[in-house]
PDB file of N, CA and C in Angstrom:
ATOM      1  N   UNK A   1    -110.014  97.269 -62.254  1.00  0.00           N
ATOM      2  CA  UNK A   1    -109.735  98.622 -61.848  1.00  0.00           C
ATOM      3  C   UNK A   1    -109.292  98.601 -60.387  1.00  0.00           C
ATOM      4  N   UNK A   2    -107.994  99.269 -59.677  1.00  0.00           N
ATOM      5  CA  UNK A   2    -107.721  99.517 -58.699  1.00  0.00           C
ATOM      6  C   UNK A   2    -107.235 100.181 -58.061  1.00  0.00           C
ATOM      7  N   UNK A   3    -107.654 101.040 -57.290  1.00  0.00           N
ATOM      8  CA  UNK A   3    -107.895 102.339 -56.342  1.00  0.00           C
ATOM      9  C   UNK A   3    -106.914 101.806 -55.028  1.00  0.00           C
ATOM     10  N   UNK A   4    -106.453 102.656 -53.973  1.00  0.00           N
ATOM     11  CA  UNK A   4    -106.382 102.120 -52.923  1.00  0.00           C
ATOM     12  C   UNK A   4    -107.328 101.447 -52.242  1.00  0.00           C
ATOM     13  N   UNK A   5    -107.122 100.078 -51.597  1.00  0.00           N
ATOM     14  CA  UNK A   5    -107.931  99.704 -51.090  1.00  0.00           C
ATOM     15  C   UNK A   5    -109.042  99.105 -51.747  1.00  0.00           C
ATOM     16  N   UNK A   6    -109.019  98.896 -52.957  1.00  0.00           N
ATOM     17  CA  UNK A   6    -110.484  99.081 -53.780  1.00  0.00           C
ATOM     18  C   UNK A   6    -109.966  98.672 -54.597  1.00  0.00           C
ATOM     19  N   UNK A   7    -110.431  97.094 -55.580  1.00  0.00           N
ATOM     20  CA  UNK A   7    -110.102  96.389 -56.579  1.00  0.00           C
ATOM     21  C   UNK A   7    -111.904  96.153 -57.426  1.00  0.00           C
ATOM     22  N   UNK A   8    -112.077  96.342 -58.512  1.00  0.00           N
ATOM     23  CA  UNK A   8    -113.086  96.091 -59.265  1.00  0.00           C
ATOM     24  C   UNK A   8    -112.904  94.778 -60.462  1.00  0.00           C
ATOM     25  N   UNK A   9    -114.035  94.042 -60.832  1.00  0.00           N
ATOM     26  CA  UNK A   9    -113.695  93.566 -61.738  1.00  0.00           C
ATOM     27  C   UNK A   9    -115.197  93.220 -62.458  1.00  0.00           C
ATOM     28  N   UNK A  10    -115.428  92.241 -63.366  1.00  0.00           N
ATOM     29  CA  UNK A  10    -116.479  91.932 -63.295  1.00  0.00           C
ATOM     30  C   UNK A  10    -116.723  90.563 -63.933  1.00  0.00           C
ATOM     31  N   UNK A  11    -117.785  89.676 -63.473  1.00  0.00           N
ATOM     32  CA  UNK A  11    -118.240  88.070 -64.152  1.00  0.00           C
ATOM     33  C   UNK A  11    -117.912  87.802 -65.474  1.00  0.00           C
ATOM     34  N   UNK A  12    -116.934  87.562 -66.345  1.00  0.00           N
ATOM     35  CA  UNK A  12    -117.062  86.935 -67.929  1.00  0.00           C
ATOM     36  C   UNK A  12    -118.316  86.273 -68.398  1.00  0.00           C
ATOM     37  N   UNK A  13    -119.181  85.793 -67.677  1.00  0.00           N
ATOM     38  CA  UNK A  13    -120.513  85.299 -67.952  1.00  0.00           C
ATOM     39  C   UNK A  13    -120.545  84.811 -69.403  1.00  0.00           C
ATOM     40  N   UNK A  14    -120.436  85.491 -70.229  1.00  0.00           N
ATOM     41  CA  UNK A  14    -120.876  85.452 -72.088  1.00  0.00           C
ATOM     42  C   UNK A  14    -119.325  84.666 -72.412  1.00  0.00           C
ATOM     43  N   UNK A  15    -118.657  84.581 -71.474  1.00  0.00           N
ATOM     44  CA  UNK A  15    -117.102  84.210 -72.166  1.00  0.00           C
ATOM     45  C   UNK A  15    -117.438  82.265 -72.113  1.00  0.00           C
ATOM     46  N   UNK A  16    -116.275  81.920 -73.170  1.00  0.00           N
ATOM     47  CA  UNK A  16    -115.947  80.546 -73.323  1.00  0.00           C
ATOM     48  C   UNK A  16    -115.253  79.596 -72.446  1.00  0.00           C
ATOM     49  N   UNK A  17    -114.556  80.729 -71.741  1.00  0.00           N
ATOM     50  CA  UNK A  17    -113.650  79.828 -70.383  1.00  0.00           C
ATOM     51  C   UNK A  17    -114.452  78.967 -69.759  1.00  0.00           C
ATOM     52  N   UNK A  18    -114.328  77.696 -69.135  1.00  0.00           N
ATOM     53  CA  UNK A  18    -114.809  77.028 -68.168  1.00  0.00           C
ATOM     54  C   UNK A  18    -114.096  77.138 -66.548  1.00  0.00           C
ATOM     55  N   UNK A  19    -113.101  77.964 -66.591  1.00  0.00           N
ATOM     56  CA  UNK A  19    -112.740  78.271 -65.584  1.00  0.00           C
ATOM     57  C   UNK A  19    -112.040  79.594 -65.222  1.00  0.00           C
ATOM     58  N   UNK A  20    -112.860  80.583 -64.371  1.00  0.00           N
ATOM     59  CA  UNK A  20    -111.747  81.864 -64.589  1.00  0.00           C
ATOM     60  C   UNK A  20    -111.766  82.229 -63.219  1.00  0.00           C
ATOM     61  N   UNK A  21    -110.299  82.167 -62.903  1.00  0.00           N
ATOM     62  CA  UNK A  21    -110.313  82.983 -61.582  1.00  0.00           C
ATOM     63  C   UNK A  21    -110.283  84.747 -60.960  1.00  0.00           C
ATOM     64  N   UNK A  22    -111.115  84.687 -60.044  1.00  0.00           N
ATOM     65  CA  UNK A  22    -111.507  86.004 -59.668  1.00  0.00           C
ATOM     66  C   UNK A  22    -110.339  86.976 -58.639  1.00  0.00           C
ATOM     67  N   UNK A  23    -109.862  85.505 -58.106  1.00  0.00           N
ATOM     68  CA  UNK A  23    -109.096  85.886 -56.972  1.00  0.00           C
ATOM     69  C   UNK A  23    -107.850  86.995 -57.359  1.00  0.00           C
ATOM     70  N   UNK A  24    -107.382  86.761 -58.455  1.00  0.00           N
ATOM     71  CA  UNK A  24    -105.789  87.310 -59.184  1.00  0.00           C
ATOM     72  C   UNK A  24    -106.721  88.714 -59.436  1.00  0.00           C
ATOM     73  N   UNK A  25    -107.859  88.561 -60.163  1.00  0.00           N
ATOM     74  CA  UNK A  25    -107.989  90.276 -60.734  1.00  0.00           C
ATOM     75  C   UNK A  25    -108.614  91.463 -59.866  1.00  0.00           C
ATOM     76  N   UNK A  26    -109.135  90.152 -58.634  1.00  0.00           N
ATOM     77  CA  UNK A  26    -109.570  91.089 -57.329  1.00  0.00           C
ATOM     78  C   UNK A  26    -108.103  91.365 -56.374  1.00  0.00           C
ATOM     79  N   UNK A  27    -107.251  90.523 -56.676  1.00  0.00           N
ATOM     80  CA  UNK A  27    -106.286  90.760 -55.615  1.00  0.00           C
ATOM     81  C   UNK A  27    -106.482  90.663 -54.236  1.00  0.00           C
ATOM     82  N   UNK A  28    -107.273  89.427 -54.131  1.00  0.00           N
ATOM     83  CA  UNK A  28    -107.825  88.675 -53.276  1.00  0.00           C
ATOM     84  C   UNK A  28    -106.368  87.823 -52.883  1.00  0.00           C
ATOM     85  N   UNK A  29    -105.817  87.532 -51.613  1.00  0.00           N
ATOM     86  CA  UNK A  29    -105.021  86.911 -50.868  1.00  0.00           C
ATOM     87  C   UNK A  29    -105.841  85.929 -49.850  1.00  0.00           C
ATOM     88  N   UNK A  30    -106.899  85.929 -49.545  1.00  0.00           N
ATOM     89  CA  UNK A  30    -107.176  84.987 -48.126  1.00  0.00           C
ATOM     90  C   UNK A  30    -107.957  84.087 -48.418  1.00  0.00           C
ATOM     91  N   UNK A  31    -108.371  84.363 -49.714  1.00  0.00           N
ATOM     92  CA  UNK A  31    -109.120  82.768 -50.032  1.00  0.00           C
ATOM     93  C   UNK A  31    -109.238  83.088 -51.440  1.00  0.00           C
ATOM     94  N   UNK A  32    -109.827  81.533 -52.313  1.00  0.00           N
ATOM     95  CA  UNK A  32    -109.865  80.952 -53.320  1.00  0.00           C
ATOM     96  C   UNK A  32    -111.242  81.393 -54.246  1.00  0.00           C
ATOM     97  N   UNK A  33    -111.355  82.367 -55.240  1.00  0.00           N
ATOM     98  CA  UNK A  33    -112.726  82.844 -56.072  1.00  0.00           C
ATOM     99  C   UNK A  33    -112.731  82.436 -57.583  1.00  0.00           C
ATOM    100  N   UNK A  34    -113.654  81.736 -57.713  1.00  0.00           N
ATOM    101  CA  UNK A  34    -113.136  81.243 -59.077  1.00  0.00           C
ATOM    102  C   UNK A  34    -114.808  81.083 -59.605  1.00  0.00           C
ATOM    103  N   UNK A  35    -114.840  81.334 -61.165  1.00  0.00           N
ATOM    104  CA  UNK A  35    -115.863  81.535 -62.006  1.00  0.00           C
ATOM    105  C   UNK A  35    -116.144  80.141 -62.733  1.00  0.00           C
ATOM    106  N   UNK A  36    -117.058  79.183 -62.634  1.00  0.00           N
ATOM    107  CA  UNK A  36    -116.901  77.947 -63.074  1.00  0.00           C
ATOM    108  C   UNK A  36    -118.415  77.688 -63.883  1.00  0.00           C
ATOM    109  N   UNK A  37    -118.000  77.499 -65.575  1.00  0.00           N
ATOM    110  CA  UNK A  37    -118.997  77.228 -66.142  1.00  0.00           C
ATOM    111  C   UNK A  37    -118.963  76.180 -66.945  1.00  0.00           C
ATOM    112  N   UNK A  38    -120.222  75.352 -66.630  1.00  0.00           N
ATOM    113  CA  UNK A  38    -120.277  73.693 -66.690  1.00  0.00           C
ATOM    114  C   UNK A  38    -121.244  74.033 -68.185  1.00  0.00           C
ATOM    115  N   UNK A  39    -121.039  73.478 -69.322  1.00  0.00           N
ATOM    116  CA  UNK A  39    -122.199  72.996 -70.644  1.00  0.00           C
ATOM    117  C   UNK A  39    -122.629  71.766 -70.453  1.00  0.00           C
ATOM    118  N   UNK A  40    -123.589  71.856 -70.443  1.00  0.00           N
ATOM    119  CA  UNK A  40    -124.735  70.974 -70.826  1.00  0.00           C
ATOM    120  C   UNK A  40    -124.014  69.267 -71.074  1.00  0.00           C
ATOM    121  N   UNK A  41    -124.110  68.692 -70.246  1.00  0.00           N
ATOM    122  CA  UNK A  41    -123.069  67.292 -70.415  1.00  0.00           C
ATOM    123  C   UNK A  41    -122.063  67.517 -69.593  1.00  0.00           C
ATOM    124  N   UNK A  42    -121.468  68.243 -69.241  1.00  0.00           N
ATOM    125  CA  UNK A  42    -120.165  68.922 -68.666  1.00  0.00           C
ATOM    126  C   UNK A  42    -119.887  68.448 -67.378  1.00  0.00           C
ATOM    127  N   UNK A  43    -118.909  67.771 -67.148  1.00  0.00           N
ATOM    128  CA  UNK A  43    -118.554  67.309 -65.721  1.00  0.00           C
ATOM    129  C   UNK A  43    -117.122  67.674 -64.957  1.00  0.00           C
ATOM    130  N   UNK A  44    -117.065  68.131 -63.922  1.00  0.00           N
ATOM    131  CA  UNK A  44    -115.862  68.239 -63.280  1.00  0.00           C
ATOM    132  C   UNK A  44    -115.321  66.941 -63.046  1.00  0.00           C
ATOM    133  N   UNK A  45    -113.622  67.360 -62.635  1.00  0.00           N
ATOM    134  CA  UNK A  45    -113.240  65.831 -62.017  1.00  0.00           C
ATOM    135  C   UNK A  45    -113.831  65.976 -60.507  1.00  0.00           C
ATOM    136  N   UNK A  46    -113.873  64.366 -60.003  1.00  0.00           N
ATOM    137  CA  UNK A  46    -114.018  63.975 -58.879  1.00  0.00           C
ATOM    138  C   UNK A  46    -113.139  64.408 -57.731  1.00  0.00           C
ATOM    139  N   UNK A  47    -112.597  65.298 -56.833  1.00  0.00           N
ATOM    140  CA  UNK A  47    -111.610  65.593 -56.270  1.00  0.00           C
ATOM    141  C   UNK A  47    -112.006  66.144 -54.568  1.00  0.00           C
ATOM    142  N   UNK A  48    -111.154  66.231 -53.602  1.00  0.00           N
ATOM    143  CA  UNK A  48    -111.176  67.439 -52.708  1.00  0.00           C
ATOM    144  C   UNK A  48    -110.436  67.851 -52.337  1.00  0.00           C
ATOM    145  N   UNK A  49    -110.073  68.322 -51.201  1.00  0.00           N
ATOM    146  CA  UNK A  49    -109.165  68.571 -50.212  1.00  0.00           C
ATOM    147  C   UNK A  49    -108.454  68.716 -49.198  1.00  0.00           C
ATOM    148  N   UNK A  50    -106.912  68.773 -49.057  1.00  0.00           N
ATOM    149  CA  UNK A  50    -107.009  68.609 -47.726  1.00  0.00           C
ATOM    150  C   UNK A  50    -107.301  69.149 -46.283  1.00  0.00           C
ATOM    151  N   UNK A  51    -106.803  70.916 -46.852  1.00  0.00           N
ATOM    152  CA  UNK A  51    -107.527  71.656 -45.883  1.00  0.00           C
ATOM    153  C   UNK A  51    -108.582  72.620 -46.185  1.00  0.00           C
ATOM    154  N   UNK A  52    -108.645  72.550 -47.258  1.00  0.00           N
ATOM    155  CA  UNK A  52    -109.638  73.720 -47.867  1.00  0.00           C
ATOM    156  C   UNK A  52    -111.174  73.278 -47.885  1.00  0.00           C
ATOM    157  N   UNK A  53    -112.131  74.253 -47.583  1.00  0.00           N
ATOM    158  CA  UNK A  53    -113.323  73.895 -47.404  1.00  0.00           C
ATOM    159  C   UNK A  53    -114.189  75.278 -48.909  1.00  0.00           C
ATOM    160  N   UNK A  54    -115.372  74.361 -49.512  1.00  0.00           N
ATOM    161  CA  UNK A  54    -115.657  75.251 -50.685  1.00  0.00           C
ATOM    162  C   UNK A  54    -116.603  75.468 -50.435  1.00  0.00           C
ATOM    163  N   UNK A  55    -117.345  76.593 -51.348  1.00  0.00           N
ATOM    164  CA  UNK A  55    -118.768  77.353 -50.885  1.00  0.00           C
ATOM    165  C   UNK A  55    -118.971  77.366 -52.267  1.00  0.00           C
ATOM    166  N   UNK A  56    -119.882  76.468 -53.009  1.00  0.00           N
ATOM    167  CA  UNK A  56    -120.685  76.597 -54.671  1.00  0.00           C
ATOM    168  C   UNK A  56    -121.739  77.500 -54.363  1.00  0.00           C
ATOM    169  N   UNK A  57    -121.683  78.566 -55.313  1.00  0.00           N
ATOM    170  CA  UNK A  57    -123.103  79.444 -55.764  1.00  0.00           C
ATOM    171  C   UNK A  57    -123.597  79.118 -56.804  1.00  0.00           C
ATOM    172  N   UNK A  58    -124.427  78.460 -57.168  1.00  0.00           N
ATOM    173  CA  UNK A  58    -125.086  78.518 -58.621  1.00  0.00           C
ATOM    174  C   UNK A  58    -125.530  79.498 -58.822  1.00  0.00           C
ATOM    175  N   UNK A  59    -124.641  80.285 -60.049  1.00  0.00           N
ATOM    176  CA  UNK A  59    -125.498  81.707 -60.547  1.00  0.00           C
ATOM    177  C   UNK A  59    -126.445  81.523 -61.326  1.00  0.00           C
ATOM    178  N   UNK A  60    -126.415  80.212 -62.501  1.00  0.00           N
ATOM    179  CA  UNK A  60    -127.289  80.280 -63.571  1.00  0.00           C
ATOM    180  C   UNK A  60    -127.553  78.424 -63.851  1.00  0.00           C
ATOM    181  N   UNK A  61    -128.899  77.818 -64.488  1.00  0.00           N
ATOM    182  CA  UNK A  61    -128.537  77.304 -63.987  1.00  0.00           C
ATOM    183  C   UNK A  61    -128.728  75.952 -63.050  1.00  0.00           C
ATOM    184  N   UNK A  62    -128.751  74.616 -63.060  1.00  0.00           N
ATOM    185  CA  UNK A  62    -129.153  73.723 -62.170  1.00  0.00           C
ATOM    186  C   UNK A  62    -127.582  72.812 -62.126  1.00  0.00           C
ATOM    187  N   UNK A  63    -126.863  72.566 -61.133  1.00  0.00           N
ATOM    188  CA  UNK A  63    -125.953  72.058 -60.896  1.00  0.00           C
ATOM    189  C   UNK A  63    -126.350  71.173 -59.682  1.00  0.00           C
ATOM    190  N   UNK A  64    -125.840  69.596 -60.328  1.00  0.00           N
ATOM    191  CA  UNK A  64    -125.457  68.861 -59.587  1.00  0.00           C
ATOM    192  C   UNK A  64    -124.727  68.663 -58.967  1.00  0.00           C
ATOM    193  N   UNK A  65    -124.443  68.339 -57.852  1.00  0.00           N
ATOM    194  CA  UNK A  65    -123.246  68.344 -56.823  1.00  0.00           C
ATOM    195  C   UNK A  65    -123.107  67.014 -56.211  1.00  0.00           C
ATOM    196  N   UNK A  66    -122.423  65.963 -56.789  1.00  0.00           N
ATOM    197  CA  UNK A  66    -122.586  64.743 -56.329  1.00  0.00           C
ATOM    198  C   UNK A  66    -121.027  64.898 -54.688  1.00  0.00           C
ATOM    199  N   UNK A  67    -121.676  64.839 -54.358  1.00  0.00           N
ATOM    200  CA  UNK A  67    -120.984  64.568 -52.924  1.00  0.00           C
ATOM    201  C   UNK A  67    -120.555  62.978 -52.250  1.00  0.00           C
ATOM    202  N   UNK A  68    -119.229  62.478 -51.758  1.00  0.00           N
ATOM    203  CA  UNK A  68    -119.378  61.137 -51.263  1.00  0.00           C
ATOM    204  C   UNK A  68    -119.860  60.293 -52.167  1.00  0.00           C
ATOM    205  N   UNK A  69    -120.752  60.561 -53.535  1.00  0.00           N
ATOM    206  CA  UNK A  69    -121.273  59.675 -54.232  1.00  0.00           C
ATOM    207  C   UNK A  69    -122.886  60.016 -54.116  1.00  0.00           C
ATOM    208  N   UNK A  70    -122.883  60.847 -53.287  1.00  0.00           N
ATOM    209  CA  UNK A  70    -124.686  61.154 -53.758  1.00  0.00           C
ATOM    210  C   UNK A  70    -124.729  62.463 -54.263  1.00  0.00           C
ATOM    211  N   UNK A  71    -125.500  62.001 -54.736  1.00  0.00           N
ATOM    212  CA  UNK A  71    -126.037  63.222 -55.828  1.00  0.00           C
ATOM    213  C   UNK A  71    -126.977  64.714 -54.734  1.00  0.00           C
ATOM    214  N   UNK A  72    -126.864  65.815 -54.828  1.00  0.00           N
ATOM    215  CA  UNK A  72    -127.543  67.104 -54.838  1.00  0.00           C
ATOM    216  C   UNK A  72    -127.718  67.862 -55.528  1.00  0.00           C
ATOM    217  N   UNK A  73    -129.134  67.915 -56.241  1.00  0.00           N
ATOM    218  CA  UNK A  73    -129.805  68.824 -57.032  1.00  0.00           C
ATOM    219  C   UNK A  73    -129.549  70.783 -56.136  1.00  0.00           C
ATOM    220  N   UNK A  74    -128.754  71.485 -56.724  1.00  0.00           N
ATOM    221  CA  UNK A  74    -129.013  73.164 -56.347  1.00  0.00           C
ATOM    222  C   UNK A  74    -129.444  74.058 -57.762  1.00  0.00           C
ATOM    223  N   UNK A  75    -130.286  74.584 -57.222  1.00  0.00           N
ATOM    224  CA  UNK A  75    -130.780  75.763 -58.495  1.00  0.00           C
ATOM    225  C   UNK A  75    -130.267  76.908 -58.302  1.00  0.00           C
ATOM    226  N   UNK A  76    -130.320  77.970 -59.448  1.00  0.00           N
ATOM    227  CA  UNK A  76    -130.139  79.053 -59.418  1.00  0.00           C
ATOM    228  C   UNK A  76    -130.585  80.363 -57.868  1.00  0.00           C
ATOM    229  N   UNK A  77    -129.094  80.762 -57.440  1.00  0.00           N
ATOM    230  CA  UNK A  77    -129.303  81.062 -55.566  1.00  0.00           C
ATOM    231  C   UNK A  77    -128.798  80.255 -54.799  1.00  0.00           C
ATOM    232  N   UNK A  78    -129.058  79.167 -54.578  1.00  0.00           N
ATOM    233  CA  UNK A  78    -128.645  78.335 -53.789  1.00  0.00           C
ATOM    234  C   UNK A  78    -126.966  77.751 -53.557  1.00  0.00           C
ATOM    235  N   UNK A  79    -127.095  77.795 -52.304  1.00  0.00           N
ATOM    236  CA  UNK A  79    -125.337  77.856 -51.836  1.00  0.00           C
ATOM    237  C   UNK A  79    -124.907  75.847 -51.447  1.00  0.00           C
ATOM    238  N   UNK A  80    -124.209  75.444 -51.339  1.00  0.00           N
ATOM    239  CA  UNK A  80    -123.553  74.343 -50.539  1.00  0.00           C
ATOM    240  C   UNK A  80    -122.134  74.506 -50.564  1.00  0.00           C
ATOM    241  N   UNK A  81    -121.676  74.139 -48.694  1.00  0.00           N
ATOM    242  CA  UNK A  81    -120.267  74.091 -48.389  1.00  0.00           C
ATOM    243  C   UNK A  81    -120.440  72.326 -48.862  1.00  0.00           C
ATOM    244  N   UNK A  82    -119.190  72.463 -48.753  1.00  0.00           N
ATOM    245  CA  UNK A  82    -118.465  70.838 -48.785  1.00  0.00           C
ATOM    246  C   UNK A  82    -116.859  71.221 -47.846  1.00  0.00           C
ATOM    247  N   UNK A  83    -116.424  70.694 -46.651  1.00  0.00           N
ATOM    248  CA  UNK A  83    -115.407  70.392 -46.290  1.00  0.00           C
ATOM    249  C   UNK A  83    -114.275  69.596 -46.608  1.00  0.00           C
ATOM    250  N   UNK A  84    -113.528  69.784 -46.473  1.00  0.00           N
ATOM    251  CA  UNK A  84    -111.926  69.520 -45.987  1.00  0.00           C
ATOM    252  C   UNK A  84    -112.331  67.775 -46.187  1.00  0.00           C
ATOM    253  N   UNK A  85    -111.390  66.752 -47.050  1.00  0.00           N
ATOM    254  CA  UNK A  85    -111.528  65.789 -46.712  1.00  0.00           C
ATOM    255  C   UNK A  85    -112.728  65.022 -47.328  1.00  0.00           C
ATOM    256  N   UNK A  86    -113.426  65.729 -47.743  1.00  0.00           N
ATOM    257  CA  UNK A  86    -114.719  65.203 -48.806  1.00  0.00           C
ATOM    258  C   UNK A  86    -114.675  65.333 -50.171  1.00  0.00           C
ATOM    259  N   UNK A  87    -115.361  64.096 -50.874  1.00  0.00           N
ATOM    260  CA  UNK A  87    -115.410  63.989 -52.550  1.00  0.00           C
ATOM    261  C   UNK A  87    -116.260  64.797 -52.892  1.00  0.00           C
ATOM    262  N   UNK A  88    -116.087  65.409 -54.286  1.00  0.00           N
ATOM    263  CA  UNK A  88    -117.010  66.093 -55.301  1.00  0.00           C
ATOM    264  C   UNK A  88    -116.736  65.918 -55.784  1.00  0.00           C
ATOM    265  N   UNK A  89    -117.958  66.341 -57.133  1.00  0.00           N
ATOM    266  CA  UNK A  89    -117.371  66.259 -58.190  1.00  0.00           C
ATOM    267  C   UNK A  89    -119.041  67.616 -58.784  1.00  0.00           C
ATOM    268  N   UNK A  90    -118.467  68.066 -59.516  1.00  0.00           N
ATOM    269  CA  UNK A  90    -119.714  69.073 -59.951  1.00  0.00           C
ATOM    270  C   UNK A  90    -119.728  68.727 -61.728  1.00  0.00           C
ATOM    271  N   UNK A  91    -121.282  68.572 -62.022  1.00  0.00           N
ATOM    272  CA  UNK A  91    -121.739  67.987 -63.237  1.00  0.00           C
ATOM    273  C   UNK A  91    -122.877  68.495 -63.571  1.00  0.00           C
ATOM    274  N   UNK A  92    -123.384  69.385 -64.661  1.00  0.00           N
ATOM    275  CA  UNK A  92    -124.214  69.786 -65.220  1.00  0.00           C
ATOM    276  C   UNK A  92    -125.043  68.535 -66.411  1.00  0.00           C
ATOM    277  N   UNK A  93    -126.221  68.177 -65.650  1.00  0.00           N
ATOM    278  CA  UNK A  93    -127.009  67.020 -66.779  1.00  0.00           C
ATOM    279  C   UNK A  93    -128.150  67.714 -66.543  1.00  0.00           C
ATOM    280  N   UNK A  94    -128.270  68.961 -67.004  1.00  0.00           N
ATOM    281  CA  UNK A  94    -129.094  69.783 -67.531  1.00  0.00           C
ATOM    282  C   UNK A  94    -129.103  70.171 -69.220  1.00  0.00           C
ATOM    283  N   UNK A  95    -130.508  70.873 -69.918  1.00  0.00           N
ATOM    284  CA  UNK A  95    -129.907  70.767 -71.114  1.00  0.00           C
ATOM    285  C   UNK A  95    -129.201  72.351 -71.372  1.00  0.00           C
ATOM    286  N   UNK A  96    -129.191  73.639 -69.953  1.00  0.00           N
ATOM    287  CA  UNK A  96    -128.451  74.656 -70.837  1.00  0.00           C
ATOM    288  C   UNK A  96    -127.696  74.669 -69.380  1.00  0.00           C
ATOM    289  N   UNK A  97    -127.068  75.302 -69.907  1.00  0.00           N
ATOM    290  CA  UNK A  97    -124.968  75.642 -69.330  1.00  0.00           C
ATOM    291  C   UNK A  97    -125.439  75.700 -67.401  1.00  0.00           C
ATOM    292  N   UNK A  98    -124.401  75.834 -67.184  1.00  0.00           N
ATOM    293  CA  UNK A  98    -124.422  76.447 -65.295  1.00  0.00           C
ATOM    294  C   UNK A  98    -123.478  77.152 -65.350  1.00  0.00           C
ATOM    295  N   UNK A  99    -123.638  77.769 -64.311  1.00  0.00           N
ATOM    296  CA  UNK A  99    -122.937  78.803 -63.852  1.00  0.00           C
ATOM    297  C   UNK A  99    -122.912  78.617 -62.462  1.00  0.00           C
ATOM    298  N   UNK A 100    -120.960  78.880 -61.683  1.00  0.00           N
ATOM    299  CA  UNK A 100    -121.095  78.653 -60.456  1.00  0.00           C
ATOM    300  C   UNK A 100    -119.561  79.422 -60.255  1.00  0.00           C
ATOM    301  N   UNK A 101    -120.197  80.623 -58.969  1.00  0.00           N
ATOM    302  CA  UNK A 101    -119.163  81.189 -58.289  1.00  0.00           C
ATOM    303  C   UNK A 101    -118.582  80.157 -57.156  1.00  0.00           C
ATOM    304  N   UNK A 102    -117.324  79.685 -57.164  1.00  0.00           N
ATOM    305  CA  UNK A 102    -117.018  78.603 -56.254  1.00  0.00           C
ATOM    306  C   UNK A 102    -115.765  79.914 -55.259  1.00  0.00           C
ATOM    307  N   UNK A 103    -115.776  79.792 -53.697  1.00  0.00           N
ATOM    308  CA  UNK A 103    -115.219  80.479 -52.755  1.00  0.00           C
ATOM    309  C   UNK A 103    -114.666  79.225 -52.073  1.00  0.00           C
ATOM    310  N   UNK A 104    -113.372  79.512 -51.695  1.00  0.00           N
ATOM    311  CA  UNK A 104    -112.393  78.098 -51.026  1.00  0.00           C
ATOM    312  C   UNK A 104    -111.727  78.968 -50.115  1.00  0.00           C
ATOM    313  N   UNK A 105    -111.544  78.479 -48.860  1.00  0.00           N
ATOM    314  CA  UNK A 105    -110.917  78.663 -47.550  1.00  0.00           C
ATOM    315  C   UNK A 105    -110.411  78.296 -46.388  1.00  0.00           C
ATOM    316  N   UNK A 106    -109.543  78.434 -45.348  1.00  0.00           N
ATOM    317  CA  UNK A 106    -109.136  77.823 -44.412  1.00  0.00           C
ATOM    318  C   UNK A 106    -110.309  77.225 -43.664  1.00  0.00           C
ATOM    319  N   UNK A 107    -110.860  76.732 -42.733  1.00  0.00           N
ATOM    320  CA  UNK A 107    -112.158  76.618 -42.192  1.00  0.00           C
ATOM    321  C   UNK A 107    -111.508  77.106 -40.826  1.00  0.00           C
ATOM    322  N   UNK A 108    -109.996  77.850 -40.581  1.00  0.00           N
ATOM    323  CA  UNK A 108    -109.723  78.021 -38.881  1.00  0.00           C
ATOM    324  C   UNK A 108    -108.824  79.234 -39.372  1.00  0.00           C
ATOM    325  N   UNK A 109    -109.122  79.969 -40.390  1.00  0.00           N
ATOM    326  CA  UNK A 109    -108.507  80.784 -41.051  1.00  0.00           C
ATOM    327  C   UNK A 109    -109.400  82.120 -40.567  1.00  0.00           C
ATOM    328  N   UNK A 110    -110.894  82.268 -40.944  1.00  0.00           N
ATOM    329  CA  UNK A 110    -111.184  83.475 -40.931  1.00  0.00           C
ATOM    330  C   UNK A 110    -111.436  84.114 -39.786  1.00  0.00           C
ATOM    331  N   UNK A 111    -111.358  85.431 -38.959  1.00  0.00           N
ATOM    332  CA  UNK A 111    -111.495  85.822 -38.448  1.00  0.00           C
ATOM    333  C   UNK A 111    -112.919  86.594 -38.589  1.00  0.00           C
ATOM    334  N   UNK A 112    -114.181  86.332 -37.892  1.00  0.00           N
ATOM    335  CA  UNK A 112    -115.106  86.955 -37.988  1.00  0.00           C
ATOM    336  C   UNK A 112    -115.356  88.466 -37.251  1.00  0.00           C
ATOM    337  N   UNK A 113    -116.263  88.961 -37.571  1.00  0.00           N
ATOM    338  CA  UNK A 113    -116.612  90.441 -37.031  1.00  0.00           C
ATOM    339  C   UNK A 113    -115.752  91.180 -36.315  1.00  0.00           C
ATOM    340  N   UNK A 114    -114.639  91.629 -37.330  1.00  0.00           N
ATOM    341  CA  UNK A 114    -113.515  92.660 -37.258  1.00  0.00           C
ATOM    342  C   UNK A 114    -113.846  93.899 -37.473  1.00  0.00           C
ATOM    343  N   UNK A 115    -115.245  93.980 -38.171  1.00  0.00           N
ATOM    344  CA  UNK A 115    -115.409  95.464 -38.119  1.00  0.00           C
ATOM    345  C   UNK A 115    -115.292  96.789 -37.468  1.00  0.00           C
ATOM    346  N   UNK A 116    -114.825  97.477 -37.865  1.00  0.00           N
ATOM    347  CA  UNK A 116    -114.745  99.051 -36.756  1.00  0.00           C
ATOM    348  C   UNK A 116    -115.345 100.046 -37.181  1.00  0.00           C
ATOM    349  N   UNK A 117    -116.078 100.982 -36.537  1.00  0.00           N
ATOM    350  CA  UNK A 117    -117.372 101.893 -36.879  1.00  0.00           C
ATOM    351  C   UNK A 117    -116.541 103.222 -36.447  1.00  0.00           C
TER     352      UNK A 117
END
């Protein structure tokens, strides 16, 4: 749904996709929102980037986050960046699904506390 100024959407959660992006239906331009759900066995590829830096939310849920080659246990809440230039790879060896809002961005891109009152 979109209003001026004002884009709505909401989580597929119950859906089959393993990957849905948020960014296109929010009409999001300044960074990267994407809906990422790992089953039980389920592994991402190994990859990173070159300038982009990521922010994993586990919504649901225990996701591994092997980094560089080590492994990090995050539960349901829990956030980790990974920078620009670093390996991941995200892998669910849990026995039910994950769920993870992943956010990607410039790291010399955002402009903080622009607000006006």
């Amino acid at each position: 749904m979109t209003e001026s100024g004002f884009t709505r959407t909401a989580l597929a959660l119950d859906g089959d996709e393993r990957f849905v992006s948020l960014r296109r239906p929010l009409e999001v331009s300044s960074m990267g929102m994407n809906l990422m759900i790992l089953a039980p066995g389920q592994r991402g590829r190994v990859h990173d980037h070159e300038r982009q830096e990521e922010v994993y939310l586990v919504w649901e849920g225990t996701l591994t986050l092997i980094v560089e080659g080590e492994p990090h246990e995050l539960g349901r809440g829990e956030l980790a960046r990974v920078g620009p230039g670093v390996r991941r790879q995200l892998v669910n060896r849990g026995p039910e699904r994950v769920a993870i809002v992943a956010l990607g961005g410039m790291p010399d891109a955002h402009v903080g506390r622009d607000g006006l009152a």
